[in-house]
Protein backbone atom coordinates (compact mmCIF):
# COMPACT_ATOMS: atom_id res chain seq x y z
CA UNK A 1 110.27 122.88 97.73
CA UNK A 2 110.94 125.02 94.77
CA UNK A 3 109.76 124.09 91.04
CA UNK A 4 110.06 126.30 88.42
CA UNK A 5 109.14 126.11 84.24
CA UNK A 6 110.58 128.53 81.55
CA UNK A 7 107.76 128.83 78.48
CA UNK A 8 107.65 131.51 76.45
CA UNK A 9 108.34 134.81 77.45
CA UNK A 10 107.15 133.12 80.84
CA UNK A 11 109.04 131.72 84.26
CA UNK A 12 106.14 129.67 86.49
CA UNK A 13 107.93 129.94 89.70
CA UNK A 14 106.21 127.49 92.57
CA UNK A 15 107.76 128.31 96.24
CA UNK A 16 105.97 126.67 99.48
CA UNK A 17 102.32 127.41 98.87
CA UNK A 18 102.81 130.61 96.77
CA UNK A 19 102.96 130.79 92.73
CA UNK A 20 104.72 133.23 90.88
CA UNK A 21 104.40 134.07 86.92
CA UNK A 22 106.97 136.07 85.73
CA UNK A 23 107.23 138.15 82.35
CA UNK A 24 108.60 141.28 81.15
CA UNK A 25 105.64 142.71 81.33
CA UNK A 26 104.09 141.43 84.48
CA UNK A 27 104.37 139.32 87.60
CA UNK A 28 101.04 137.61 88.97
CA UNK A 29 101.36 135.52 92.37
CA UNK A 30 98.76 133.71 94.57
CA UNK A 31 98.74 131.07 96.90
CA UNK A 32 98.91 127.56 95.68
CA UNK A 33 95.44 126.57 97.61
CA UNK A 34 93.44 129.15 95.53
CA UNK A 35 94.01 127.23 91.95
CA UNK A 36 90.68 126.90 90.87
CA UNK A 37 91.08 125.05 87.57
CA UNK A 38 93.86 123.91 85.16
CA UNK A 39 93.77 123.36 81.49
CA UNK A 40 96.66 122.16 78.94
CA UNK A 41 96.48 122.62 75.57
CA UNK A 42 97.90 120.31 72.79
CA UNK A 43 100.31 121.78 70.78
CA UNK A 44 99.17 123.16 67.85
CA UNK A 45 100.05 123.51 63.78
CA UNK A 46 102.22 126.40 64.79
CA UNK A 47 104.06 123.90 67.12
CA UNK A 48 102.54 126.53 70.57
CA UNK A 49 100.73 125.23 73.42
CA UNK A 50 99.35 127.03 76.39
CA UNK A 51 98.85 126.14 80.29
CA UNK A 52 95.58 127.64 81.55
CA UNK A 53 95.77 128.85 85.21
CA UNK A 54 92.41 129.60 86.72
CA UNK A 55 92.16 131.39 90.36
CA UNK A 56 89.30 132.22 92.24
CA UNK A 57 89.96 135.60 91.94
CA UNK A 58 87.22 136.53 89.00
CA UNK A 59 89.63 137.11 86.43
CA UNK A 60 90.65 135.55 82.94
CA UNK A 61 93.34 133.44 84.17
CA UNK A 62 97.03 133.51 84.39
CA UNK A 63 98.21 131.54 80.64
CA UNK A 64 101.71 130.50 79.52
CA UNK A 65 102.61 129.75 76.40
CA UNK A 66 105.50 127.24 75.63
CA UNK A 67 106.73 125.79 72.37
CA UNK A 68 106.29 122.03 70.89
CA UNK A 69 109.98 121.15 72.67
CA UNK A 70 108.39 122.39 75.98
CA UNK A 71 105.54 120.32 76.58
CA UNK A 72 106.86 117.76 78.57
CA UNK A 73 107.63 120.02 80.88
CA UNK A 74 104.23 121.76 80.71
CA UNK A 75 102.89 118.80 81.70
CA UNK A 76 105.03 117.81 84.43
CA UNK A 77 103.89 121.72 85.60
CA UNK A 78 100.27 121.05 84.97
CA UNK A 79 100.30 117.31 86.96
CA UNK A 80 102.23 119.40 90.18
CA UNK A 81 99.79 121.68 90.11
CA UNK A 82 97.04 119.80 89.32
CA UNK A 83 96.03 118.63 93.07
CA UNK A 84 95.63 121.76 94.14
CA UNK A 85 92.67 122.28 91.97
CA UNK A 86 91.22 119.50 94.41
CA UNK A 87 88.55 121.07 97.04
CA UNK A 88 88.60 118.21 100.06
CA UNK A 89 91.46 115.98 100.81
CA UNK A 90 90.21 113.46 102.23
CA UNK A 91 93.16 111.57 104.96
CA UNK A 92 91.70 107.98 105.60
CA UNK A 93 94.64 107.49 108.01
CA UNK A 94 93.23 110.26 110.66
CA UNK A 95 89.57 110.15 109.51
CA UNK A 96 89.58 113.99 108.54
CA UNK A 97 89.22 116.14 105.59
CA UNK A 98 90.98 119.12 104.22
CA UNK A 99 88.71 121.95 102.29
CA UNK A 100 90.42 124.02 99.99
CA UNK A 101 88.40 127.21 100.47
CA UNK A 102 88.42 128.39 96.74
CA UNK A 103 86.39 131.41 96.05
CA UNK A 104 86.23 132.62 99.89
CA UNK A 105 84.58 135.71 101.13
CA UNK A 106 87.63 137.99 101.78
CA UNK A 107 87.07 141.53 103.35
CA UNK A 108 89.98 142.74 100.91
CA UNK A 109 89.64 142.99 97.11
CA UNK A 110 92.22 139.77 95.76
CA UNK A 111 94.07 141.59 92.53
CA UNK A 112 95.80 139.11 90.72
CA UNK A 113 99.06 140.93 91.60
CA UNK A 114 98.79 140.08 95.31
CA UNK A 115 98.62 137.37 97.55
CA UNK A 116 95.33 136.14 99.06
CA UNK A 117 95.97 136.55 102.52
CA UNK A 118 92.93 134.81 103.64
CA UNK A 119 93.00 131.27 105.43
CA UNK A 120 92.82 128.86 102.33
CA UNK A 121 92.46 125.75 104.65
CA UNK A 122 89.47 124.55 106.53
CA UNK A 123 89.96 120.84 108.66
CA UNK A 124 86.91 119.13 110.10
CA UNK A 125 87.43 115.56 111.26
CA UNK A 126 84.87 112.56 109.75
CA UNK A 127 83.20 112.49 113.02
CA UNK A 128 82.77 116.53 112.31
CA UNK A 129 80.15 115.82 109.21
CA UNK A 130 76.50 114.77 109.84
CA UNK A 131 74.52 115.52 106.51
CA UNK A 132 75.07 117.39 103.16
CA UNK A 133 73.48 118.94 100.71
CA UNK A 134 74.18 120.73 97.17
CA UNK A 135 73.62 124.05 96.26
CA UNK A 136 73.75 125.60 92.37
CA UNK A 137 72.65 128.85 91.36
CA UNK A 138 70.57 129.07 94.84
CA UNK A 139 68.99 125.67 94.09
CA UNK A 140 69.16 122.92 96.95
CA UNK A 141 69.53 119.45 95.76
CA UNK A 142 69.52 117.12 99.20
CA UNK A 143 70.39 113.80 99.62
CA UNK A 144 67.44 112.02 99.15
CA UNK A 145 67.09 113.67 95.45
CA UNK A 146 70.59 112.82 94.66
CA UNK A 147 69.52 109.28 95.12
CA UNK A 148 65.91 109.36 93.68
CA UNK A 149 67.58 110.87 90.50
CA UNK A 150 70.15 108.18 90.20
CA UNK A 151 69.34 105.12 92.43
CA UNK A 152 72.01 106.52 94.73
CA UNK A 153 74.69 105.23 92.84
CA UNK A 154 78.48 106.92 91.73
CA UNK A 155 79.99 104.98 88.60
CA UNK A 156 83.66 105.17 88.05
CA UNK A 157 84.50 107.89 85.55
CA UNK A 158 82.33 110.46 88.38
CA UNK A 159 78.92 110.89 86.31
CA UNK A 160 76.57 110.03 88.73
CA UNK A 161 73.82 111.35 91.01
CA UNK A 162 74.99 114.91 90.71
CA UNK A 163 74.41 115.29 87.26
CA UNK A 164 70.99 113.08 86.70
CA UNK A 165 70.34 116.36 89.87
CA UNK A 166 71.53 119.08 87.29
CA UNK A 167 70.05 117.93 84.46
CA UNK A 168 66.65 117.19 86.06
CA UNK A 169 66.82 121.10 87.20
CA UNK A 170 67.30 122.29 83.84
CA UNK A 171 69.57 125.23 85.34
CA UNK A 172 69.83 127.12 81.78
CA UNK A 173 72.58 128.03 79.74
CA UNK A 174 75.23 129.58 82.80
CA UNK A 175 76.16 128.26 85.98
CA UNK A 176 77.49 130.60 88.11
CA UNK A 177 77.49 128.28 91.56
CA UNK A 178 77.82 125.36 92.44
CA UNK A 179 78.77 124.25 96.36
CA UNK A 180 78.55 121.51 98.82
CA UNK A 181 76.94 122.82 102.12
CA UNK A 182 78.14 120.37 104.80
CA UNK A 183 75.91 120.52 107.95
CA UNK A 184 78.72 119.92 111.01
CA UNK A 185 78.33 119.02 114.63
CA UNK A 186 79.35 122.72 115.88
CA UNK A 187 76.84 125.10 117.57
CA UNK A 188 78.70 128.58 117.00
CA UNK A 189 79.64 127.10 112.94
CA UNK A 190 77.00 124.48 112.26
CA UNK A 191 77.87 124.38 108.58
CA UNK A 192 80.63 124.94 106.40
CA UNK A 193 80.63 125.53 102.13
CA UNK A 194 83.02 123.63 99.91
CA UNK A 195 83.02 125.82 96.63
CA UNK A 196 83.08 124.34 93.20
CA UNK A 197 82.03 126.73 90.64
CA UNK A 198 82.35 130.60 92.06
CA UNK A 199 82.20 132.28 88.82
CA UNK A 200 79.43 132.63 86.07
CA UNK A 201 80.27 130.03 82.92
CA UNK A 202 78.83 127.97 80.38
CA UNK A 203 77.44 124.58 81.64
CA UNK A 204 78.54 122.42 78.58
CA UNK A 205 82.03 124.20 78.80
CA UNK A 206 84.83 121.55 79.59
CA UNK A 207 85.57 123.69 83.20
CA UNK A 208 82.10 123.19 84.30
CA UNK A 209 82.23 119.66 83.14
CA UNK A 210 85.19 119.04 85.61
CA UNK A 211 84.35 120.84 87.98
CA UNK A 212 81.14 119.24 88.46
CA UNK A 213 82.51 115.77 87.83
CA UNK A 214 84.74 116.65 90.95
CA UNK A 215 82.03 117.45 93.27
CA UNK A 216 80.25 114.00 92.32
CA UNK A 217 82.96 112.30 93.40
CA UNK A 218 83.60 114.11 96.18
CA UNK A 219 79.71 113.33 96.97
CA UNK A 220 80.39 109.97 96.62
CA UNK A 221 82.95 109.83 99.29
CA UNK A 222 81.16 111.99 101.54
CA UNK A 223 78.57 109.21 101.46
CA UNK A 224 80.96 106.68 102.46
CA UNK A 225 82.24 108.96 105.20
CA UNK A 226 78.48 108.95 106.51
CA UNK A 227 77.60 104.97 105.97
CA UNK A 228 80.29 104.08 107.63
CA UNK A 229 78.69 104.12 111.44
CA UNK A 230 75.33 103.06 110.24
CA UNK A 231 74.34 99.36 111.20
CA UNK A 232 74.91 96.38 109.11
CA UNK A 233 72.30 93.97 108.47
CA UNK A 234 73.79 90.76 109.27
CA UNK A 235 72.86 88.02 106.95
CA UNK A 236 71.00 84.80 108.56
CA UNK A 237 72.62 81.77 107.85
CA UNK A 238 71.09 78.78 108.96
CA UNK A 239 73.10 75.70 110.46
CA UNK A 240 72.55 72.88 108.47
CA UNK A 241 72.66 70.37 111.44
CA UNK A 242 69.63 72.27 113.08
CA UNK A 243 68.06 72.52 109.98
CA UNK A 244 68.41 68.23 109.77
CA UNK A 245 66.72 68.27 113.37
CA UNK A 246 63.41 70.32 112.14
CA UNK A 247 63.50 67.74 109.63
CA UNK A 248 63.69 64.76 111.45
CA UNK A 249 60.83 66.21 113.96
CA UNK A 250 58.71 66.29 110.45
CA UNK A 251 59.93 63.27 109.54
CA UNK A 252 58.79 61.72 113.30
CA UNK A 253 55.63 63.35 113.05
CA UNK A 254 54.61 62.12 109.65
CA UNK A 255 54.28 65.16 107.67
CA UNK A 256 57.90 64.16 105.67
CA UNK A 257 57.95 60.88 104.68
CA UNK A 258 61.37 58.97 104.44
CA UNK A 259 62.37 59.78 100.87
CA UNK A 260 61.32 63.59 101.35
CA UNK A 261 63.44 63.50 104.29
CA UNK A 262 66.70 61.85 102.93
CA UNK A 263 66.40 64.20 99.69
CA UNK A 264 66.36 67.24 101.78
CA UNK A 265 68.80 66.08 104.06
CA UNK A 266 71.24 65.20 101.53
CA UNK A 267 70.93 69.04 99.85
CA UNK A 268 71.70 70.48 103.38
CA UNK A 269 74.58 68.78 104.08
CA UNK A 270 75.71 68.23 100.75
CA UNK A 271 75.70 64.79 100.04
């Protein structure tokens, strides 16, 4: 399916998996899979706006600039573009995930000008995952300090365990990585990295802020991938009836007497 958006001096071209950008001057491509982040301005005084493309090839970004009249469209661009920047899929229906390998090792140098011809698509099944743990900067954060930091728990908006982890580390001023290692049940691959952050930027900047907002939640699902197999407690309830029999054999044997008995009857079978 083929989209395409006119800004300024700019044609964003989207056909299949590949992206084109299109100027006079230049024409950038790369596969669809290998969006690392997205950003859309407001439109400004000077009635401009601009869509940020980020890669994970370490460059500046691809940006297109389109006028006040053309933001609607900008931001029908950005939102069909916008789950790409995604790093798992998960697919409830067949209990598997799909990793969006963004920042890959790739034997070949990735220009902005060319296609990234490595494999942008890893698939490991639910069953596939047994443990997880996060890595920044060469830091390991496991599971059980995720949940010391932050009782375990994900809220909605994604701040959760992952960043009560960060902050506790006190990583500095830069992050330059940030990945999920997922620990998998296969002998000749036992583990396979989910990449977040694979350049070097602030940590209060709004692209580190998403980007590690994404992995919490992603964390959080993980987790609900790996409860999901683990035992229930099942809650006691008692049968009333039996409980009236205990009471009876208390009442027979004279430790109730017959107005303990009938009150404590009555609140059991509520009466």
């Amino acid at each position: 399916m083929e989209k395409e958006f006119i800004g300024v001096g700019d044609k964003v071209i989207v056909d299949g998996d590949n992206l084109f950008i299109k100027s006079n001057i230049l024409k950038e491509k790369c596969y669809l899979p290998h969006i690392e982040w997205l950003k859309l301005d407001e439109v400004n005084f000077q009635g401009r706006g601009m869509l940020h493309i980020y890669t994970d090839v370490k460059s500046k970004g691809m940006n297109v600039v389109f006028k006040r009249n053309q933001y609607e469209d900008a931001k029908n661009m950005y939102l069909f573009l916008l789950p790409y920047m995604s790093r798992i899929i998960f697919n409830h229906e067949e209990n598997k995930i799909t990793i969006y390998n963004k920042g890959n090792d790739d034997p070949l140098e990735k220009p902005i000008n060319k296609v990234n011809v490595s494999n942008p698509y890893t698939y490991l099944s639910f069953d596939d995952i047994n443990s997880y743990e996060v890595i920044c900067d060469k830091q390991v954060i496991n599971n059980d300090m995720l949940k010391n930091t932050a009782s375990g728990k994900y809220v909605a908006d994604g701040v959760g365990a992952l960043v009560g982890a960060l902050s506790s580390l006190n990583s500095g001023e830069y992050i330059t990585n940030l990945q999920i290692k997922l620990n998998v049940n296969n002998f000749d691959n036992p583990c396979v990295y989910v990449n977040y952050i694979t350049r070097k930027i602030k940590s209060d900047s709004q692209m580190a802020k998403d980007l590690i907002k994404m992995c919490d939640e992603d964390l959080a699902k993980l987790e609900i991938i790996l409860k999901k197999d683990e035992p229930v407690e099942k809650k006691v309830t008692n049968d009333p009836i039996e409980e009236v029999k205990k009471l009876k054999e208390l009442l027979d044997m004279g430790i109730l007497s017959q107005e303990e008995f009938d009150k404590k009857k009555k609140e059991l079978l509520n009466l």
